[in-house]
Protein backbone atom coordinates (compact mmCIF):
# COMPACT_ATOMS: atom_id res chain seq x y z
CA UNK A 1 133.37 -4.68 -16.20
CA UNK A 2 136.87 -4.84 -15.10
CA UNK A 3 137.45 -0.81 -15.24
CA UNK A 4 134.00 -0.50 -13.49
CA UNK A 5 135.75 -2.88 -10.48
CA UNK A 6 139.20 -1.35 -10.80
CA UNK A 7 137.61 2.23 -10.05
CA UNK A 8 135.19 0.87 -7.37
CA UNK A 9 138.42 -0.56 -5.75
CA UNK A 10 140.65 2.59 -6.39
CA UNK A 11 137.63 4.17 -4.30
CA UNK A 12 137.72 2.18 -1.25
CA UNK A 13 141.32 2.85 -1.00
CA UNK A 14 140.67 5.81 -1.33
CA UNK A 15 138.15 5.76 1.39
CA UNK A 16 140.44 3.89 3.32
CA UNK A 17 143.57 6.48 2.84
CA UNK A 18 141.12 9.53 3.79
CA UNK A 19 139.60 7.90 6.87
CA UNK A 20 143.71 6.81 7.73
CA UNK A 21 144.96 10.51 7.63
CA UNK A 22 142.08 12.01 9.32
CA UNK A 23 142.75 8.78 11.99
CA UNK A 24 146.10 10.16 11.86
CA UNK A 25 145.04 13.98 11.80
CA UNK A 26 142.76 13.36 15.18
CA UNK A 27 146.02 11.23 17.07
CA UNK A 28 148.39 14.27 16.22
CA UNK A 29 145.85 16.63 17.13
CA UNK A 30 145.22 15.02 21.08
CA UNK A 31 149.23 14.45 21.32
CA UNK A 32 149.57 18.01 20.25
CA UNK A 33 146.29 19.11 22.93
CA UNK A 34 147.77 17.26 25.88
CA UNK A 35 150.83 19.91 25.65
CA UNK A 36 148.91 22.58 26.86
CA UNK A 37 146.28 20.41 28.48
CA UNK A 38 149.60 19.27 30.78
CA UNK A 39 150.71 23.23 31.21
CA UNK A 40 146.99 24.39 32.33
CA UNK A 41 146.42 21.30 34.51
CA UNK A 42 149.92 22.19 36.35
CA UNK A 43 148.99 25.74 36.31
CA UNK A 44 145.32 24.73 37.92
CA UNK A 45 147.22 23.23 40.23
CA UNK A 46 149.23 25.81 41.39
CA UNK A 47 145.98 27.94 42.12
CA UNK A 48 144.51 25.39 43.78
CA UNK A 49 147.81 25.20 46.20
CA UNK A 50 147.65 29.49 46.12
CA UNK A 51 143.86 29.00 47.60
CA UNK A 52 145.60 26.44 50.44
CA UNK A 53 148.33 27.62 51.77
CA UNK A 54 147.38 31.22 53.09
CA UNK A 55 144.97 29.65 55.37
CA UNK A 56 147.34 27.01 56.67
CA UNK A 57 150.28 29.63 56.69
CA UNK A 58 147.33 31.93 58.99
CA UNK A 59 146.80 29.09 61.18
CA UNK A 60 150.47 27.60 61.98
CA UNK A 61 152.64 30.01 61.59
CA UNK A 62 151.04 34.01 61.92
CA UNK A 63 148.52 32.88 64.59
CA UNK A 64 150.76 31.26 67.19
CA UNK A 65 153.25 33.85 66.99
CA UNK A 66 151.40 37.13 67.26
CA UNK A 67 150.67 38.39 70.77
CA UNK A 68 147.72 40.29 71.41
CA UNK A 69 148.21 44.12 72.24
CA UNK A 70 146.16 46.59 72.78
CA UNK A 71 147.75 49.36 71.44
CA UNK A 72 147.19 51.13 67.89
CA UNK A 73 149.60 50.33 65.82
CA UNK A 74 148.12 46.66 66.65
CA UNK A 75 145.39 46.98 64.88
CA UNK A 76 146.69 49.27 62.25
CA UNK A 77 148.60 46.20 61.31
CA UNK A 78 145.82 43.80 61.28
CA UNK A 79 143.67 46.59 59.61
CA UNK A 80 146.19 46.61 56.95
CA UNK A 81 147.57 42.88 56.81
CA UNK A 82 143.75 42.06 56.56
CA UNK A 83 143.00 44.05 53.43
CA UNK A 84 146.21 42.71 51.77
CA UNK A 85 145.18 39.18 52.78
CA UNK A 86 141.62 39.47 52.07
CA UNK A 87 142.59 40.78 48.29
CA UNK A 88 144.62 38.46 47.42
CA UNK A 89 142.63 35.69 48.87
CA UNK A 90 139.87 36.87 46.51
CA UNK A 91 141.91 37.41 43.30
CA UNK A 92 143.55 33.89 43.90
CA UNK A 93 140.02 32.26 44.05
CA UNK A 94 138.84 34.58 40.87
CA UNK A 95 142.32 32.90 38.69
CA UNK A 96 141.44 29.45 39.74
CA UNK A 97 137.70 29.73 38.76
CA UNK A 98 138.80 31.01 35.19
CA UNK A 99 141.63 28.08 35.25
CA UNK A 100 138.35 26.01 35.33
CA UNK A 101 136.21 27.32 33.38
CA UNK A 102 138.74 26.33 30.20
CA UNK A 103 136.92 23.28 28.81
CA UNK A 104 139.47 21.35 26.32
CA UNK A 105 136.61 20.29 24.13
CA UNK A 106 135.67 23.54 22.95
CA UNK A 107 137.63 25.16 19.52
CA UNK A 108 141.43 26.42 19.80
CA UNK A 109 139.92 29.78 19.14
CA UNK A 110 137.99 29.82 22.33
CA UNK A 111 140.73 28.39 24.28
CA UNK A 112 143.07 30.78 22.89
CA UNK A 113 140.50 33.50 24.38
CA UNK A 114 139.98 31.95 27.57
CA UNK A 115 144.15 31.75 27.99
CA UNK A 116 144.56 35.27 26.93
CA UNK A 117 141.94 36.66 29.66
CA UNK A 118 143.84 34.37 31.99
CA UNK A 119 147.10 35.69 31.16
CA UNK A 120 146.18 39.51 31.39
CA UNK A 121 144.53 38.37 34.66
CA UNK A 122 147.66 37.08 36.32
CA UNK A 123 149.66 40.36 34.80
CA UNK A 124 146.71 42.42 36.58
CA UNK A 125 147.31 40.71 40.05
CA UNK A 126 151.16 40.35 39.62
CA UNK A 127 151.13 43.73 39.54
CA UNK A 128 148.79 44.61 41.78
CA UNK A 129 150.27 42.28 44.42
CA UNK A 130 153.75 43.07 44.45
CA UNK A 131 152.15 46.99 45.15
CA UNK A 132 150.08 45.62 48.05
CA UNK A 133 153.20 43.07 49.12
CA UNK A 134 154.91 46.03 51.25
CA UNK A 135 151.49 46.72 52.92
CA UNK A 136 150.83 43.51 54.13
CA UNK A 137 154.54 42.59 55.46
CA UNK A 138 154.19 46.09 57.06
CA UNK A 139 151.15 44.99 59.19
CA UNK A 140 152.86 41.59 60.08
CA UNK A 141 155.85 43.87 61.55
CA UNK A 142 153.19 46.12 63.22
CA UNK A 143 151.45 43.39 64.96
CA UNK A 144 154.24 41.14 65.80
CA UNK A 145 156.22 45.04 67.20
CA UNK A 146 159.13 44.16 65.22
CA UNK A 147 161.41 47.04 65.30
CA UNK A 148 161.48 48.63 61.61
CA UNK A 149 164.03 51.19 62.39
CA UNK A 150 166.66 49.67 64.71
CA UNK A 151 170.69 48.75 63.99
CA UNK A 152 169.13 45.28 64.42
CA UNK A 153 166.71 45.53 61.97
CA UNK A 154 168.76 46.46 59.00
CA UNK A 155 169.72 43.12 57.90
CA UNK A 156 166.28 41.31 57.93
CA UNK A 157 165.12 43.97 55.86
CA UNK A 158 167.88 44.07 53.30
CA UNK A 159 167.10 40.25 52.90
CA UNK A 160 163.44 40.71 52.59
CA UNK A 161 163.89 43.45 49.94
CA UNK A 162 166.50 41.18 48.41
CA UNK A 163 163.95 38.37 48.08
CA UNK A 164 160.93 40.61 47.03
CA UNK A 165 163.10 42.34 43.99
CA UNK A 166 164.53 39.06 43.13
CA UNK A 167 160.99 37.52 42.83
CA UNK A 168 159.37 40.80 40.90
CA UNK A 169 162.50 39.98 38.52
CA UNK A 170 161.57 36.37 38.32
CA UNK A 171 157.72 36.42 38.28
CA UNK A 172 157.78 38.48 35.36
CA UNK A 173 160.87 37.84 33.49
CA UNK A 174 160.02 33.65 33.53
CA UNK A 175 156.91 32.90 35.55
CA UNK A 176 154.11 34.81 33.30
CA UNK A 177 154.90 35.61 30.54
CA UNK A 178 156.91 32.33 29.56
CA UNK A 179 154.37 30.15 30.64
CA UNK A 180 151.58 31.49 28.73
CA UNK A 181 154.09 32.03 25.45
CA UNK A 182 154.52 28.57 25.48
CA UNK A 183 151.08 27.27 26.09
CA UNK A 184 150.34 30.22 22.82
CA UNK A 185 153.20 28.27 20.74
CA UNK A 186 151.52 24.91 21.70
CA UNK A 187 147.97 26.27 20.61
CA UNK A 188 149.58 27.84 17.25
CA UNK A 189 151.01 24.42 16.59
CA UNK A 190 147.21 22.72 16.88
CA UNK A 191 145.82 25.53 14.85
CA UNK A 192 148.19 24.73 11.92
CA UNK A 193 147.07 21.25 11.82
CA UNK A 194 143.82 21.90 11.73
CA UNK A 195 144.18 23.99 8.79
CA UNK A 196 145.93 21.27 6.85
């Protein structure tokens, strides 16, 4: 009778010790989610703010200070600040709805997915932007008849091309592709426990 009890209660601590460490196992595994969790939620938030402020910056600042003309290169520079606006209006609103539709419930391997199509998305419109960048400033300077080749003009331009090669250089040197490699080390990290 006695070895009978003394393996019944060698079994409920054993029960005990499995249900602790998977207790254990499910805490480190929602410390470890709420890294990337954090890094998503911050990066939803920065599409949310990229969906905002073109329509404010419209409204208060581009608005007020162009002066209707009616002369062509007018409306060549609406024509082409318009396109430029309108796409990356539209690609901004396209990266926030796949921000959201990455539900932290589902496995690691389908958030992995979902991050990876939302990297190479923001690579695709990076890209694409910084092309269409020159375009668009070039319709602002068309409509507001800012003189693009004048002695006084030489300087403002330097510093905008100083500003738009520094920010190519930063975008993709930090912005992308170290934000997603760390939100991929984060996921790697969850993976491994769950292996365990």
């Amino acid at each position: 009778m006695e070895l009978i009890e003394l393996q019944n209660m060698w079994k409920q601590y054993d029960d005990k010790l499995s249900e602790t460490t998977r207790l254990n196992k499910e805490i480190l595994k929602r410390l470890l989610q709420s890294k990337p969790e954090r890094r998503l939620n911050w990066i939803k938030l920065k599409a949310g703010f990229n969906l905002v402020l073109p329509i404010v910056a419209i409204g208060l600042v581009l608005i007020p200070n162009i002066k209707f003309r009616n002369e062509i290169d007018f409306y060549a520079g609406i024509l082409l600040f318009g396109i430029v606006y309108i796409l990356f209006y539209y690609w901004a609103m396209r990266y926030y709805m796949l921000i959201n539709k990455i539900d932290y419930t589902d496995s690691i391997t389908s958030i992995r997915k979902k991050v990876k199509q939302l990297e190479k998305y923001k690579i695709k419109i990076s890209r694409l932007g910084y092309i269409l960048i020159p375009f668009g400033i070039l319709g602002i300077f068309l409509m507001a008849n800012f003189p693009i080749f004048s002695k006084h003009s030489i300087l403002p331009l330097s510093l905008i091309i100083l500003v738009f090669l520094g920010s190519v250089y930063y975008t993709f040197k930090y912005d992308v592709f170290e934000q997603f490699r760390k939100i991929d080390m984060e996921l790697d990290e969850i993976e491994q426990l769950e292996k365990k």
